[in-house]
Protein backbone atom coordinates (compact mmCIF):
# COMPACT_ATOMS: atom_id res chain seq x y z
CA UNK A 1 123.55 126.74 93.67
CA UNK A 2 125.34 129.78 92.34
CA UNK A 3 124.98 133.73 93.87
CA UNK A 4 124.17 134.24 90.23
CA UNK A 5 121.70 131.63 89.59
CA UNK A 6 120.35 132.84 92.86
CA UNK A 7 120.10 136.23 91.79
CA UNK A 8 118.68 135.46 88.39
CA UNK A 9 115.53 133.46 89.86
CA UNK A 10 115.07 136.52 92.13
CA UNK A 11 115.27 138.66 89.25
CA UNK A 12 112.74 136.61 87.26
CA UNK A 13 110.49 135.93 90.38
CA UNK A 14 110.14 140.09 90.42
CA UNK A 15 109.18 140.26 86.96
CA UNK A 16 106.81 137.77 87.67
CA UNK A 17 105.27 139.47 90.15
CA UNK A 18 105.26 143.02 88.38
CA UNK A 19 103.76 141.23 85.05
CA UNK A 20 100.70 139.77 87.42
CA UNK A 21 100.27 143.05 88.99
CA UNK A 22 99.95 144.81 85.42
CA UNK A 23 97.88 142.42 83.67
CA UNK A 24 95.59 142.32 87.29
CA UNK A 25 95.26 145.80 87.00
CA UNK A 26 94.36 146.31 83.03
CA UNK A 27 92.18 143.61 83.92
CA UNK A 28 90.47 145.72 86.87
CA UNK A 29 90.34 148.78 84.51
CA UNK A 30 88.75 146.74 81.53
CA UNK A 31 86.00 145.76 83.53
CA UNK A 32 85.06 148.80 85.14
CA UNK A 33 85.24 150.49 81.52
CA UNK A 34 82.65 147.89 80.13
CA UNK A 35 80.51 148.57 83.42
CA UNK A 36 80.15 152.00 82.94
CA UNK A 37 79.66 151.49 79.24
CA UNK A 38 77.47 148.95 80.29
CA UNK A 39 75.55 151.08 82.35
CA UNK A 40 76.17 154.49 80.76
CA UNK A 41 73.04 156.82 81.01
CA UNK A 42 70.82 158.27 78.25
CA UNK A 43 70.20 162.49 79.07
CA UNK A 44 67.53 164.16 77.46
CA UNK A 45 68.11 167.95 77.65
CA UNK A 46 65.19 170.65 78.02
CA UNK A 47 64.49 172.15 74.60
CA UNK A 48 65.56 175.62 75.91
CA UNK A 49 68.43 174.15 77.52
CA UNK A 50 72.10 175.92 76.39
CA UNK A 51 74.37 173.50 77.81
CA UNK A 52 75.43 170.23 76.82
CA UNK A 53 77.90 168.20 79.18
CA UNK A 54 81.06 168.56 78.41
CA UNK A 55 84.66 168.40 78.82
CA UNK A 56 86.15 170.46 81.26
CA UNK A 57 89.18 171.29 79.11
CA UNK A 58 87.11 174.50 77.54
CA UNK A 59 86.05 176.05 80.74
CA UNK A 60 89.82 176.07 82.18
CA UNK A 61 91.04 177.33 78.86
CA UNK A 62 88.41 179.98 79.45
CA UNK A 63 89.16 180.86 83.02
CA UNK A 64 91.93 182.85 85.29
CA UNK A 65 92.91 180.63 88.24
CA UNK A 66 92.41 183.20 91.66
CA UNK A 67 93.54 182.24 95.53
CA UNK A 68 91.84 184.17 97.80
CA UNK A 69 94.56 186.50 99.93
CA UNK A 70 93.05 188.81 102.64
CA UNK A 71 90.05 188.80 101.65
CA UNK A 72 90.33 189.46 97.75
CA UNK A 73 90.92 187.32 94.95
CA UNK A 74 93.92 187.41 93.38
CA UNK A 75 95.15 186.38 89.76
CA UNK A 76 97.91 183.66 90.07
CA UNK A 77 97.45 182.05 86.28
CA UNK A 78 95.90 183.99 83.03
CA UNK A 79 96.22 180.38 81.39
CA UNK A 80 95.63 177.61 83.74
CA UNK A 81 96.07 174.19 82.24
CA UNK A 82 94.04 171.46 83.92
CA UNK A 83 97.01 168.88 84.56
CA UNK A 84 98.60 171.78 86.73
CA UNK A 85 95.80 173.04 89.18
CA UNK A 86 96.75 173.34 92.68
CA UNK A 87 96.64 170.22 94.99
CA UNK A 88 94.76 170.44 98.91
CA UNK A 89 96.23 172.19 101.22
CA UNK A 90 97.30 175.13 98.83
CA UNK A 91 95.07 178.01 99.47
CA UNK A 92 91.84 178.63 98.69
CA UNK A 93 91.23 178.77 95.03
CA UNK A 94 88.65 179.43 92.28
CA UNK A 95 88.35 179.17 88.65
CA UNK A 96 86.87 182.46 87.49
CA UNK A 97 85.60 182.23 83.70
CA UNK A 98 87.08 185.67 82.57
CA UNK A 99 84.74 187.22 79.56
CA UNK A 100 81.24 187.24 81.34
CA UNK A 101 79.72 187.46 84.83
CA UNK A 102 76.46 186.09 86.66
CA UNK A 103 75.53 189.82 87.30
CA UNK A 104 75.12 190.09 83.79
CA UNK A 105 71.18 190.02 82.60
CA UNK A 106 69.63 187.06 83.27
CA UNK A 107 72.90 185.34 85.20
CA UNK A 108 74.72 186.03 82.08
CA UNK A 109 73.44 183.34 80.17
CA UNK A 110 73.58 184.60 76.57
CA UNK A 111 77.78 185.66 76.91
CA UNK A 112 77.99 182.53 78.79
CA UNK A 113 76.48 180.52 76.22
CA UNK A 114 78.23 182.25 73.08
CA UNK A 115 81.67 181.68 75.37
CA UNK A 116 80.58 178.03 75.99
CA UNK A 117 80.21 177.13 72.07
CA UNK A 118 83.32 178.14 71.32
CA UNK A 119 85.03 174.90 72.76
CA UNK A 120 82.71 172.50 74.21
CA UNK A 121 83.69 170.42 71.52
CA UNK A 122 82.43 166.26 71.88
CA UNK A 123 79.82 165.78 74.37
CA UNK A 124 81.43 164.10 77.76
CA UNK A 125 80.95 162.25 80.61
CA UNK A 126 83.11 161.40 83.49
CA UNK A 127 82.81 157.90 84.90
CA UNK A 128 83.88 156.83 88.15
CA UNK A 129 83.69 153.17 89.89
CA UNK A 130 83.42 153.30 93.44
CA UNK A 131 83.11 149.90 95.59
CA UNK A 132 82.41 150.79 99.06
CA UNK A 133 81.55 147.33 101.42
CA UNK A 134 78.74 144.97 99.73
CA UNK A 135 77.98 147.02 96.78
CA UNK A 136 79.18 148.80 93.07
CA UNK A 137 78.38 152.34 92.56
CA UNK A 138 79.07 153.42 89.10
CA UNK A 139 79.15 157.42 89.25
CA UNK A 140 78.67 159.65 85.77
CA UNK A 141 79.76 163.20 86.68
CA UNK A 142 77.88 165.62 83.92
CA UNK A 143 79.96 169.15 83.80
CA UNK A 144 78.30 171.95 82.66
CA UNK A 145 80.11 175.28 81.75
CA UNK A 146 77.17 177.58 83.19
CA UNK A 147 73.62 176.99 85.26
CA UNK A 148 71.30 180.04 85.14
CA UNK A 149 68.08 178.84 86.41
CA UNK A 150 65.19 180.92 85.24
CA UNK A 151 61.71 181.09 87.34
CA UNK A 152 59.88 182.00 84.67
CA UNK A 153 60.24 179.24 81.23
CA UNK A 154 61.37 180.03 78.64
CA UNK A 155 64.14 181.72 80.59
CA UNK A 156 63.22 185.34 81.77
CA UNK A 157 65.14 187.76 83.72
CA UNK A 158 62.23 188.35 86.06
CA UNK A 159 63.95 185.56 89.00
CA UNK A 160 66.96 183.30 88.65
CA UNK A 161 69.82 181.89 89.69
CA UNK A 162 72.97 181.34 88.53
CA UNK A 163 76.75 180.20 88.74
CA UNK A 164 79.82 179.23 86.88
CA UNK A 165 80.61 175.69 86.49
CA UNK A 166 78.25 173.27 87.40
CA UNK A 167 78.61 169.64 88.11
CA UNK A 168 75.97 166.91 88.48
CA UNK A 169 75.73 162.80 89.00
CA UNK A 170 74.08 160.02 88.27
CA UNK A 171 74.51 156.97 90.52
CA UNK A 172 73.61 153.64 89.73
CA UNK A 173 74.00 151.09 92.41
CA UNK A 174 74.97 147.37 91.31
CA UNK A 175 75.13 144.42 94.11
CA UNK A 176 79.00 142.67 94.63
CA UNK A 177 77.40 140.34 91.61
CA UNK A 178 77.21 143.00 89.49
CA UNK A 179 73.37 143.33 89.21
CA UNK A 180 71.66 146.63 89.16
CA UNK A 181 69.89 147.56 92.70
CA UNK A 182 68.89 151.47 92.33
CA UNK A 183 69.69 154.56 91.10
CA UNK A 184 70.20 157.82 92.33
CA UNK A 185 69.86 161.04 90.32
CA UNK A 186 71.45 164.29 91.80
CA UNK A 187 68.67 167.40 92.05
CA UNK A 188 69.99 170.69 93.44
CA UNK A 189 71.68 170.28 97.39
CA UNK A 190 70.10 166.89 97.54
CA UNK A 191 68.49 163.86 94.60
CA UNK A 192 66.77 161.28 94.39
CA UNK A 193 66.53 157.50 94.27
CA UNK A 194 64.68 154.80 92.60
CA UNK A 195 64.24 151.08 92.32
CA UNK A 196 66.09 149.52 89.00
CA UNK A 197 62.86 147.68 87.85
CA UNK A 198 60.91 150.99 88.33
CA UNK A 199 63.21 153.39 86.26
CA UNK A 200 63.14 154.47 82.81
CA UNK A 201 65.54 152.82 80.62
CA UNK A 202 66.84 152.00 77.28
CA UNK A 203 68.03 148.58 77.63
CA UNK A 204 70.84 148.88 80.60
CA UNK A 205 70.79 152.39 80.15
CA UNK A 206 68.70 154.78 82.76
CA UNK A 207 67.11 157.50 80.85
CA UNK A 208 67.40 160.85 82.88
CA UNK A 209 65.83 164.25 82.14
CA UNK A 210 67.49 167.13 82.56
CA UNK A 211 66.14 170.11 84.12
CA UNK A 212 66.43 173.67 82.27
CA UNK A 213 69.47 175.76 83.28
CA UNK A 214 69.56 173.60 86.34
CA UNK A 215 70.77 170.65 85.07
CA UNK A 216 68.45 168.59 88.30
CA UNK A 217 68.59 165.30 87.17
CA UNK A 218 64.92 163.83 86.69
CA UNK A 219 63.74 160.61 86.73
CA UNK A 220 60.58 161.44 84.46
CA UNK A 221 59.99 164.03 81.75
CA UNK A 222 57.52 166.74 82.63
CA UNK A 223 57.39 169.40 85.69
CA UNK A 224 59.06 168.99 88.67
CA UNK A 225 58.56 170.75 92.41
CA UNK A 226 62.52 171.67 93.63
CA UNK A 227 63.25 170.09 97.49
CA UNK A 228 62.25 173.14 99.74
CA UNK A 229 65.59 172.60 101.61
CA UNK A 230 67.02 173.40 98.07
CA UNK A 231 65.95 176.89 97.61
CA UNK A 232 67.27 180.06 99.77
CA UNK A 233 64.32 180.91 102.83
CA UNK A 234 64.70 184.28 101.31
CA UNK A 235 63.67 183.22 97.99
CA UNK A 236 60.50 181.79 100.11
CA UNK A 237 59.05 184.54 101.57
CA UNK A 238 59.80 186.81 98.45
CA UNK A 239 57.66 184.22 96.83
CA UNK A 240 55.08 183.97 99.28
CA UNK A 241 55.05 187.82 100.05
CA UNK A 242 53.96 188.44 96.18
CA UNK A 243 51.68 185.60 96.03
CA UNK A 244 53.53 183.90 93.53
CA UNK A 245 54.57 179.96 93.30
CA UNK A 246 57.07 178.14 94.60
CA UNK A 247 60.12 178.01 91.72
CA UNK A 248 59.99 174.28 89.86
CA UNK A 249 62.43 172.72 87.00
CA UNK A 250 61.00 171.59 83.64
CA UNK A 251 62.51 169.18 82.08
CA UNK A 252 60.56 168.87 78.79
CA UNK A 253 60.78 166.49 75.46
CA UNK A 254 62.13 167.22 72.51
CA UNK A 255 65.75 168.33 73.85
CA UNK A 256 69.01 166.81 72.79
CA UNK A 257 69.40 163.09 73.04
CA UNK A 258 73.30 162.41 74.42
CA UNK A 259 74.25 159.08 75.44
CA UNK A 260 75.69 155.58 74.27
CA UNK A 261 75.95 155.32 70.32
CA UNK A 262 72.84 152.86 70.36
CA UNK A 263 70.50 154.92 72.07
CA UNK A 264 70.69 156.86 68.66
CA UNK A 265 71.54 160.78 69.31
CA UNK A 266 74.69 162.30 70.49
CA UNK A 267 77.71 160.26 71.03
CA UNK A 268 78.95 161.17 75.00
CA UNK A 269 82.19 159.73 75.53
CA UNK A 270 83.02 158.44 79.03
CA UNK A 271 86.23 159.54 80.68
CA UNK A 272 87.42 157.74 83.62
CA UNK A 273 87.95 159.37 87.02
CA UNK A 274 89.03 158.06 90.56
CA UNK A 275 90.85 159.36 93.51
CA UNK A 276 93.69 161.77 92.31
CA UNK A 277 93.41 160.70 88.47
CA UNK A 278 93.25 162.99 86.50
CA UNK A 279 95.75 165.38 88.28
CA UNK A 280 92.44 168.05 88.26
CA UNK A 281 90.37 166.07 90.41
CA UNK A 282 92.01 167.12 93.79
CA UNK A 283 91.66 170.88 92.63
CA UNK A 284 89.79 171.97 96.01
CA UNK A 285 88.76 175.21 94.64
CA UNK A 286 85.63 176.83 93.25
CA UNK A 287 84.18 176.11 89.74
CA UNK A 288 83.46 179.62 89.11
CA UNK A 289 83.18 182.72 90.76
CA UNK A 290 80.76 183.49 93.29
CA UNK A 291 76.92 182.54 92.84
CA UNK A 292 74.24 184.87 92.43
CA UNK A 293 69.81 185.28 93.69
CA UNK A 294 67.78 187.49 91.67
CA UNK A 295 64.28 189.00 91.97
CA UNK A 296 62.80 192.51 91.51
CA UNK A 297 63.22 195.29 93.78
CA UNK A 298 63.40 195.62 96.50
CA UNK A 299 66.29 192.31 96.41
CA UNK A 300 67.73 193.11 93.16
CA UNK A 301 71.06 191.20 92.38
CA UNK A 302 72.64 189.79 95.49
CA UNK A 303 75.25 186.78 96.37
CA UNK A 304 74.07 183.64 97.26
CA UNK A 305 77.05 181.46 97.57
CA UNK A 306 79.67 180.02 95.74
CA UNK A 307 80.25 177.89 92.55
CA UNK A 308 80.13 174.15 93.18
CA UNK A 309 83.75 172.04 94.09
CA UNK A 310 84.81 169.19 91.66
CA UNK A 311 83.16 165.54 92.14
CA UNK A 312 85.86 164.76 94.87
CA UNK A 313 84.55 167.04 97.49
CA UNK A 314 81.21 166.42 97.20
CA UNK A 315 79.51 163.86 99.81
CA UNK A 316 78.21 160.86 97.23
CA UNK A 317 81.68 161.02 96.14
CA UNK A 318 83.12 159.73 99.61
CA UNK A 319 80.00 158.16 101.12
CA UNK A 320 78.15 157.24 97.74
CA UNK A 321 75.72 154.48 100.00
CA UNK A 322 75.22 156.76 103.21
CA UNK A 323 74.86 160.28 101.20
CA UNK A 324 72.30 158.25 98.55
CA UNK A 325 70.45 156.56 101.84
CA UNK A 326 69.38 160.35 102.77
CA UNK A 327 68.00 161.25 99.62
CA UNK A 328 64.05 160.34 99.48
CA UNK A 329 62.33 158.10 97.07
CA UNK A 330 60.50 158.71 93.99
């Protein structure tokens, strides 16, 4: 047999091989699209609520990109563009929206809200398919350009809290045969799970209620206490001191509708995420500036943190089964 005959099965072998690996792969991401379209979750928002989920295109356009040097932050990028955010390993970074601030009455919420209608444009959620050993967890990471939680409902600026950026999940845990197990619904530093047969749901799709300015996911409609190990100890004993309640979310009825076109409200499309795809999702950095607590004198307006990181660095995202295993039942 001929060098070139030789040459020409190895070329066609290759090709072969590459073709397989293609048509494997579209295959791989066609099915994990119609799971998560499968699966997709119905929101109803809080009839207060400000915020829909939504892409995160509008909130870059809206931001300056900042690293932190000695101690300050320092403008790098006026115009960020989400394809070119710094990788790990970079700095420390933050997206700082640049036309309002949480300081602002009542965490800013009405300049944040008036900024976040500019561009929110079509209501969005990003899906993610993660298949850790003996199980599916379908992810739906809900962006929200601002979370101002009020104490008082409808929102007041007696007590609240607030931050740039916020990002929640909804986790819905399928066995290696693709039937539905559990879900898991993210609520402030921690969630909560439930049994399949036991959750609300229109057809294959969980209904979740979302809290007011929080954006807690909830698995019923109605008021909700928050997780003590959720809320600052300061927060606490200002409570306490006064004689006043502990803070809770309401997530109320007659809201906004967003899910799958059958479920009958607003269309949310699902974008697909994974490890390093889109080029944003490894931005380490903040979502926002820093976060601020509060309350009347004698606390005033004080810092309580920062904004949250993108779905990557957050625990469900790299231990979906262990980090859902610690959140309790409901």
């Amino acid at each position: 047999m001929s060098v070139s005959i030789l040459r020409g099965i190895v070329a066609l072998s290759a090709a072969g091989l590459i073709s397989l690996f293609v048509a494997g792969t579209a295959r791989a991401e066609s099915g994990d699209r119609l799971l998560l379209e499968s699966y997709q979750p119905v929101t109803h928002l809080d009839p207060v609520e400000q915020f829909r989920p939504a892409s995160i295109q509008s909130f870059v356009a809206d931001a300056d990109l900042e690293r932190l040097e000695a101690g300050s932050w320092m403008l790098v990028d006026a115009e960020p563009e989400p394809g070119e955010l710094p990788g790990p390993g970079t700095g420390t970074w933050r997206l700082n929206q640049d036309s309002c601030s949480p300081t602002f009455t009542l965490g800013g919420l009405e300049c944040y809200a008036e900024a976040g209608s500019q561009g929110d444009g079509a209501s969005v959620v990003y899906g993610r398919v993660a298949r850790p050993a003996g199980a599916i967890v379908l992810q739906y990471w809900y962006f929200y350009y601002d979370n101002t939680y009020s104490y008082e409902y409808p929102p007041s600026d007696f007590i609240w809290q607030a931050h740039e950026g916020d990002w929640e999940v909804v986790n819905i845990v399928l066995s290696e045969e693709e039937a539905p197990l559990y879900v898991g619904y993210s609520q402030h530093c921690l969630g909560q799970r439930r049994a399949w047969d036991l959750t609300e749901r229109f057809g294959t799709h969980p209904v979740v209620h979302v809290g007011a300015g929080s954006h807690a996911n909830y698995l019923s409609a109605g008021i909700h206490p928050i997780n003590l190990a959720c809320i600052p100890p300061g927060a606490i004993a200002f409570l306490r001191a006064h004689g006043l309640p502990l803070p809770v979310d309401r997530a109320f009825e007659d809201g906004e509708v967003a899910g799958p076109r059958e479920a009958g409200g607003t269309f949310t499309h699902v974008r697909g995420i994974e490890d390093g795809h889109p080029t944003w999702v490894p931005f380490q950095g903040f979502w926002g500036e820093l976060q601020y607590f509060h309350a009347p004198s004698p606390i005033g307006t004080v810092v309580l943190g920062t904004s949250p990181q993108g779905p990557a660095y957050h625990a469900v995202w790299s231990n979906p089964l262990g980090t859902l295993a610690g959140w309790p039942t409901g």
